[in-house]
N, C-alpha and C. Protein backbone atom coordinates (compact mmCIF):
# COMPACT_ATOMS: atom_id res chain seq x y z
N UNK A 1 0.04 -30.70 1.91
CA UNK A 1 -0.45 -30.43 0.58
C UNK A 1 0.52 -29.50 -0.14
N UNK A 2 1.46 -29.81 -0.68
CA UNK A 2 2.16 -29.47 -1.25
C UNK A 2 1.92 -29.38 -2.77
N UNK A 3 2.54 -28.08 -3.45
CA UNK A 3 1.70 -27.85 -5.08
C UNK A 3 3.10 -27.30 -5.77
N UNK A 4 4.05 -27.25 -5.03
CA UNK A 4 5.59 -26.94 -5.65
C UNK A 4 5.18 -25.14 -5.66
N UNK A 5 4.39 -24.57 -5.63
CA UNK A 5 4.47 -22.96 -5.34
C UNK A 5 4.79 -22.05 -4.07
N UNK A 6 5.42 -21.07 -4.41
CA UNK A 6 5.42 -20.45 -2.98
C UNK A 6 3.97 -20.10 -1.89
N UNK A 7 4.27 -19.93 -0.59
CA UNK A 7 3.75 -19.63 0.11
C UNK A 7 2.78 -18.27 -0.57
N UNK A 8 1.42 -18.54 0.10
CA UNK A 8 0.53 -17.64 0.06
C UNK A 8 0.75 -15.75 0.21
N UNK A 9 1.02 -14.88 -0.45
CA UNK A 9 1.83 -13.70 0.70
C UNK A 9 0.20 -13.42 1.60
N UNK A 10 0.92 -12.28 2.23
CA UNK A 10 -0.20 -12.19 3.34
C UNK A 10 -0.67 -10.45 2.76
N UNK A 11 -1.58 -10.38 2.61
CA UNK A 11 -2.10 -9.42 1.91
C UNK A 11 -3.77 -8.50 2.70
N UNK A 12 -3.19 -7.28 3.27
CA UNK A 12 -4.26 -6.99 3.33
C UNK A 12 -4.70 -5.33 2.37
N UNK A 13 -6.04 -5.22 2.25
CA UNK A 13 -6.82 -4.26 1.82
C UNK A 13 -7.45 -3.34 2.35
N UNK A 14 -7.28 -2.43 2.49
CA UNK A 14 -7.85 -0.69 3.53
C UNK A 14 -8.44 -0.42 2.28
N UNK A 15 -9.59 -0.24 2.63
CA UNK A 15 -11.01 0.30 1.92
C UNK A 15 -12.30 0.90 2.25
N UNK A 16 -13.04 1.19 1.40
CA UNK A 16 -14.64 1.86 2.09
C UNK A 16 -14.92 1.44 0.76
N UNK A 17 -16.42 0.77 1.13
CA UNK A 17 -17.96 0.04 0.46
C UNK A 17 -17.69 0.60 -1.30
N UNK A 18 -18.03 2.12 -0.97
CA UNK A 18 -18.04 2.73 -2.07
C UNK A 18 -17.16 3.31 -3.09
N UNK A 19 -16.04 2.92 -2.83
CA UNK A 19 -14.70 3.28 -3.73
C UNK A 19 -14.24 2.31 -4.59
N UNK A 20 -14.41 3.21 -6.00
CA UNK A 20 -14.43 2.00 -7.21
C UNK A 20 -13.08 1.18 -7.35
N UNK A 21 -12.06 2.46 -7.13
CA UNK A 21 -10.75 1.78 -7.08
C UNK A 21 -10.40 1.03 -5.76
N UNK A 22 -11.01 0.98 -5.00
CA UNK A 22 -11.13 -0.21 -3.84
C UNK A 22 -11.62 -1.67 -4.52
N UNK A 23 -12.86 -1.42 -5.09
CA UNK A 23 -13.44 -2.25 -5.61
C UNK A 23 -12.68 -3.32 -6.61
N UNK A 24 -12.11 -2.33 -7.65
CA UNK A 24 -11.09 -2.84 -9.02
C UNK A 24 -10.45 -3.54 -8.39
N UNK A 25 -9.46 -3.05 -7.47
CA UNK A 25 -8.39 -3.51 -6.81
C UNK A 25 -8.56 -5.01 -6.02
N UNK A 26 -9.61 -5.22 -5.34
CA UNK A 26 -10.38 -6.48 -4.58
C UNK A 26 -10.50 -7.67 -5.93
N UNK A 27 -11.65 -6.98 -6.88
CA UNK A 27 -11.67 -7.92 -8.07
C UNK A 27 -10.77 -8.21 -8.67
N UNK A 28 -9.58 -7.71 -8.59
CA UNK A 28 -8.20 -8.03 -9.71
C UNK A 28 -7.41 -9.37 -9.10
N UNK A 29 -7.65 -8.96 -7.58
CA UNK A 29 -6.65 -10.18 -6.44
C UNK A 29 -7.27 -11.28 -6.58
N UNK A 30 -8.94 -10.67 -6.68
CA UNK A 30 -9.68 -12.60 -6.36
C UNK A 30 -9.59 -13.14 -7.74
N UNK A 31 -9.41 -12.32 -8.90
CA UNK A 31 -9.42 -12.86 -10.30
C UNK A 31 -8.00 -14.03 -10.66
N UNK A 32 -6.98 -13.14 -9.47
CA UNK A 32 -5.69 -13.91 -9.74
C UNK A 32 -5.94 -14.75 -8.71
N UNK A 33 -6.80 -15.45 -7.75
CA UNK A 33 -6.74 -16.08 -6.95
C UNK A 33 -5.95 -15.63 -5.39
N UNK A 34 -5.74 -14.72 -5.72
CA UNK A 34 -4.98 -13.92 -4.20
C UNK A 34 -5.85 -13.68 -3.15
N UNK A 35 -5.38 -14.33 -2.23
CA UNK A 35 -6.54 -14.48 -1.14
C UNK A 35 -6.20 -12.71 0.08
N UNK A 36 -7.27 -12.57 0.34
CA UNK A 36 -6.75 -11.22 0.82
C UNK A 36 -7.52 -10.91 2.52
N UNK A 37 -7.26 -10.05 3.29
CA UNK A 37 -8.55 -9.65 4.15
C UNK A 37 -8.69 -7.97 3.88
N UNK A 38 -9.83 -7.87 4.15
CA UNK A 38 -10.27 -6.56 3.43
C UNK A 38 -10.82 -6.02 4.93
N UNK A 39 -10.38 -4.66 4.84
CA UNK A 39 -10.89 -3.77 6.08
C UNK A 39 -11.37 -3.07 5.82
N UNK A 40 -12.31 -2.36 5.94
CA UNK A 40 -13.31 -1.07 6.25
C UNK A 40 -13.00 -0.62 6.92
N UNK A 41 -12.33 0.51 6.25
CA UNK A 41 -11.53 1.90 7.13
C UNK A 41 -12.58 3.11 7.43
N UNK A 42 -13.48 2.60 6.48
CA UNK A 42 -15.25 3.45 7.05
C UNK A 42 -15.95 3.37 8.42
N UNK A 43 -15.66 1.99 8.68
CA UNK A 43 -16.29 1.38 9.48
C UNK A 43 -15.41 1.40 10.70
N UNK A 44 -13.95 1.30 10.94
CA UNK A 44 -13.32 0.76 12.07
C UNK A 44 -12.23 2.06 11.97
N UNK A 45 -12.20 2.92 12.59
CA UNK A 45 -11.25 4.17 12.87
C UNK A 45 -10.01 3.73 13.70
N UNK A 46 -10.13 2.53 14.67
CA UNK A 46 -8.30 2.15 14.66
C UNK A 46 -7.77 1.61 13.46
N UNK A 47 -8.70 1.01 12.47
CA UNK A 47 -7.81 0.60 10.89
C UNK A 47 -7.71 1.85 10.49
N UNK A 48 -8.39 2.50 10.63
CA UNK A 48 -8.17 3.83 9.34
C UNK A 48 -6.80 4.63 10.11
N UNK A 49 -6.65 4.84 11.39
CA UNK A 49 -5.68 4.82 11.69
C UNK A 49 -4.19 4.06 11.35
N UNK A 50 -4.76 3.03 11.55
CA UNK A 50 -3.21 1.73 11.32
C UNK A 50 -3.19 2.56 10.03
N UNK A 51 -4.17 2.27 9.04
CA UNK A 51 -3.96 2.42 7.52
C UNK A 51 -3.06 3.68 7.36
N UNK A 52 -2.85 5.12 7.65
CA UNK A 52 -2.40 5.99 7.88
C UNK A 52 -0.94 5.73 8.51
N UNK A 53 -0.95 5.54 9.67
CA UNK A 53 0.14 4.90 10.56
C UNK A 53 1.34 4.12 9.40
N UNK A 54 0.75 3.27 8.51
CA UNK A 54 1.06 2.61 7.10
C UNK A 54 1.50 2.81 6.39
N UNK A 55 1.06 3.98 5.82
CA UNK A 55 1.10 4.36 4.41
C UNK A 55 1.49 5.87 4.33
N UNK A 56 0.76 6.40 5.54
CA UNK A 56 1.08 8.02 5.58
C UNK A 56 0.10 8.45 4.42
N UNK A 57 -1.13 7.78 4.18
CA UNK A 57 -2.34 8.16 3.30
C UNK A 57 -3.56 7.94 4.10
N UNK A 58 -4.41 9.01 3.38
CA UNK A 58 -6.09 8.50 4.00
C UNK A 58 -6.60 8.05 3.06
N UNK A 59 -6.50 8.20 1.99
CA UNK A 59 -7.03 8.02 0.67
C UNK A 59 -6.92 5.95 0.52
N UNK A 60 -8.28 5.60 0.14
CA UNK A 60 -7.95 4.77 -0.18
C UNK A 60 -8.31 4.21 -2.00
N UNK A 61 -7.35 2.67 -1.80
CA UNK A 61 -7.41 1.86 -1.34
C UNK A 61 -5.53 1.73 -1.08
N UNK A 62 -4.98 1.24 0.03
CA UNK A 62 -3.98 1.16 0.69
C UNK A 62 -3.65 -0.71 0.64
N UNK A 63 -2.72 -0.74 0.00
CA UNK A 63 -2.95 -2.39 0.00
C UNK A 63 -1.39 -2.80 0.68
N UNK A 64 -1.46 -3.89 1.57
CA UNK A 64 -0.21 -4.25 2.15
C UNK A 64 -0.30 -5.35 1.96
N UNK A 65 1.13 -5.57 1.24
CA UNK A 65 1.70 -7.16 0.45
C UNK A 65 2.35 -7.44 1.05
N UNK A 66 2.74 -8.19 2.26
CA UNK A 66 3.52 -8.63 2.64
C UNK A 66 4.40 -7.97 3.32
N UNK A 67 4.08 -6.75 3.63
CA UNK A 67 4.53 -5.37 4.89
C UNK A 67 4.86 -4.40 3.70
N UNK A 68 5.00 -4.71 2.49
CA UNK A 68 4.88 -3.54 1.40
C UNK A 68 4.07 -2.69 1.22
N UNK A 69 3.70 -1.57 1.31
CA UNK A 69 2.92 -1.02 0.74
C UNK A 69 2.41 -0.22 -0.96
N UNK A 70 1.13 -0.40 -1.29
CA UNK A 70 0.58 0.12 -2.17
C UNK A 70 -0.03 1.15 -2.18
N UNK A 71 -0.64 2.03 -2.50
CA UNK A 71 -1.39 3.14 -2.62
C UNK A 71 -2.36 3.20 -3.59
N UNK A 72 -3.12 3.26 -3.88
CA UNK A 72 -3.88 3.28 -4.65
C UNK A 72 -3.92 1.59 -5.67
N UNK A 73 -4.57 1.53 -6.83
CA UNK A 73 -4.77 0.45 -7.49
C UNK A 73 -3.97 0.31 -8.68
N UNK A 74 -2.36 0.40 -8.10
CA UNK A 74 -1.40 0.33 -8.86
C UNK A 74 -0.81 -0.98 -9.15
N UNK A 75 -1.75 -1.41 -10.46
CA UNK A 75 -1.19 -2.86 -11.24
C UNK A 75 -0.15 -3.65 -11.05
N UNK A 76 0.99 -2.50 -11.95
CA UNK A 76 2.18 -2.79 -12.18
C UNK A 76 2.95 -3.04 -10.79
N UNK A 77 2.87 -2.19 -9.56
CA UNK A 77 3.24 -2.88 -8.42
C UNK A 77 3.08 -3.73 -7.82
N UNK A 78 1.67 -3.95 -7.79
CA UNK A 78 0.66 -5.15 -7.04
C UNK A 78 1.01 -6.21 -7.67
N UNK A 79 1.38 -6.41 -9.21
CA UNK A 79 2.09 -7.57 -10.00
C UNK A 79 3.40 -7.51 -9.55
N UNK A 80 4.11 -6.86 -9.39
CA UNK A 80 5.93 -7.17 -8.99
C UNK A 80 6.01 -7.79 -7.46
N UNK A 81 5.07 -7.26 -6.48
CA UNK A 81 5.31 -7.70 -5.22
C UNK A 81 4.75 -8.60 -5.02
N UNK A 82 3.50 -9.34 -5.96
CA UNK A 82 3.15 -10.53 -5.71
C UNK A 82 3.86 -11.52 -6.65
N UNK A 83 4.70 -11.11 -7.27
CA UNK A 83 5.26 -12.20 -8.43
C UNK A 83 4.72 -12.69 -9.34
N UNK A 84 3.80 -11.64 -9.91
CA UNK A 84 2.83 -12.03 -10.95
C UNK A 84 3.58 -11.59 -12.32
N UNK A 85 3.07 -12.12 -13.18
CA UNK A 85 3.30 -11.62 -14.66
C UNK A 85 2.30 -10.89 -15.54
């Protein structure tokens, strides 16, 4: 099934339930169709680790594009490393 676009990147999300900019950040990817997996760093303390290990942050939301990292729910990056406009 070929659609002439690049490959999917591989994208994941370090988060907790209640963080709005977790939240924004989730709704912005599925709005662009960016398929993602989302972790609960609330919930699972070896992610919240990795996530740290990562980023060298606790704070979330921590987003990894493709072994890039994000920090927080920074647009303008999250658009350059996914090749968005």
């Amino acid at each position: 099934m070929s659609t002439g676009t690049t490959s999917q990147p591989r994208v994941i999300v370090f988060s907790t339930p209640n963080c709005p900019f977790c939240n924004m950040a989730k709704r912005y990817l599925r709005e662009r169709g960016i398929k993602f997996r989302d972790v609960d760093v609330s919930r699972d303390a070896a992610a919240a680790r990795d996530m740290v290990r990562r980023s060298g942050q606790q704070g979330v939301p921590v987003i990894d594009i493709n072994g890039k990292i994000v920090v927080g729910f920074d647009r303008p990056k999250i658009d350059r490393l996914l090749g968005l406009k």
